[in-house]
Protein backbone atom coordinates (compact mmCIF):
# COMPACT_ATOMS: atom_id res chain seq x y z
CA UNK A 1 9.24 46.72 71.33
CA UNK A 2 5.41 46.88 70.50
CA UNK A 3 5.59 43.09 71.11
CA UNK A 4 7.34 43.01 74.36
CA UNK A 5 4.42 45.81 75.77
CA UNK A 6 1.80 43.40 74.10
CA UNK A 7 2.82 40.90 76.82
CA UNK A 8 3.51 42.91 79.56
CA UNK A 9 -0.33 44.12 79.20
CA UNK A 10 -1.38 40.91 79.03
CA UNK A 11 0.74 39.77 81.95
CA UNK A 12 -0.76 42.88 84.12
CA UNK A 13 -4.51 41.70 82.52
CA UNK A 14 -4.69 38.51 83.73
CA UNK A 15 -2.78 39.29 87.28
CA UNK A 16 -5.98 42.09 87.62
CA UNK A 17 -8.41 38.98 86.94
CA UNK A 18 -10.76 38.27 89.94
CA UNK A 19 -10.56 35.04 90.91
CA UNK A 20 -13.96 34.00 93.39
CA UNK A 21 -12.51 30.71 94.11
CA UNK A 22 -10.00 31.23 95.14
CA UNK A 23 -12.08 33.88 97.88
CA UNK A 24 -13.22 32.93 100.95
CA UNK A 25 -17.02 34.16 101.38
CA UNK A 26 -16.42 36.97 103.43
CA UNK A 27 -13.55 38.08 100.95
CA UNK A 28 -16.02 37.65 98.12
CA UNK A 29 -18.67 39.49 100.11
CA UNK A 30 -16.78 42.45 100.74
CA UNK A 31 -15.60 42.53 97.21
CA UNK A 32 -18.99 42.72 96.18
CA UNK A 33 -20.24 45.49 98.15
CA UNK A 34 -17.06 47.35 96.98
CA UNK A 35 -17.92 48.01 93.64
CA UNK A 36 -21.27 50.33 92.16
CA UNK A 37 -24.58 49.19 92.90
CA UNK A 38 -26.11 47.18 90.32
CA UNK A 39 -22.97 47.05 88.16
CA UNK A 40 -22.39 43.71 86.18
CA UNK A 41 -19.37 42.99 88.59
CA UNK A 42 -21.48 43.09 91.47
CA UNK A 43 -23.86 40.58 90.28
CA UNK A 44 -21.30 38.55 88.84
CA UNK A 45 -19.90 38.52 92.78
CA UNK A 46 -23.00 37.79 94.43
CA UNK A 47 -24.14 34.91 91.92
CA UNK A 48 -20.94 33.32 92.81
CA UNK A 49 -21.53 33.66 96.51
CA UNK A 50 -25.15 32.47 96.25
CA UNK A 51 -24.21 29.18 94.15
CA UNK A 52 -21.57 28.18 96.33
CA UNK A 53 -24.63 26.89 99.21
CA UNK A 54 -26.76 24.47 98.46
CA UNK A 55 -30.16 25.11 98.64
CA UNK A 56 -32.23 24.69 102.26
CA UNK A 57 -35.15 23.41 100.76
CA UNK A 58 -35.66 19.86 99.60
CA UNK A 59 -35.73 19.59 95.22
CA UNK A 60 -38.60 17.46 95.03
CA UNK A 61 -39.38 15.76 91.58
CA UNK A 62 -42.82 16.73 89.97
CA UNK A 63 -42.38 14.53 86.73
CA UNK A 64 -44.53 11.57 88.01
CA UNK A 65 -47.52 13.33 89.05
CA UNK A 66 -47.11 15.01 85.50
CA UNK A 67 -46.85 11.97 83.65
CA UNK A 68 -50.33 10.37 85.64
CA UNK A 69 -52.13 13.76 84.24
């Protein structure tokens, strides 16, 4: 019996999981602003969000101008 309640809380585990992509942003967004302020979650949420976009400004390669110093 202990073994059939070992999967059963497993099962229920992994259906609780989170999945952020498989959330659209505003899904994720709400989500995030759902749980306590500064908890781990929420971070974990919003660093997901932010690393979806690309960055708006240009990444501009410094190594030359190092390597002429």
């Amino acid at each position: 019996m202990s073994n059939l309640n070992h999967r059963v809380a497993k099962m229920e585990a992994e259906l609780l999981k989170v999945r952020f992509e498989e959330m659209s942003d505003d899904e994720l967004r709400a989500y995030a602003y759902s749980l306590p302020f500064k908890s781990p979650k929420q971070y974990e949420a919003l660093i997901s969000l932010i690393n979806r976009h690309g960055s708006a400004f240009p990444i501009v390669s410094d190594e030359q101008a190092r390597a002429e110093m």
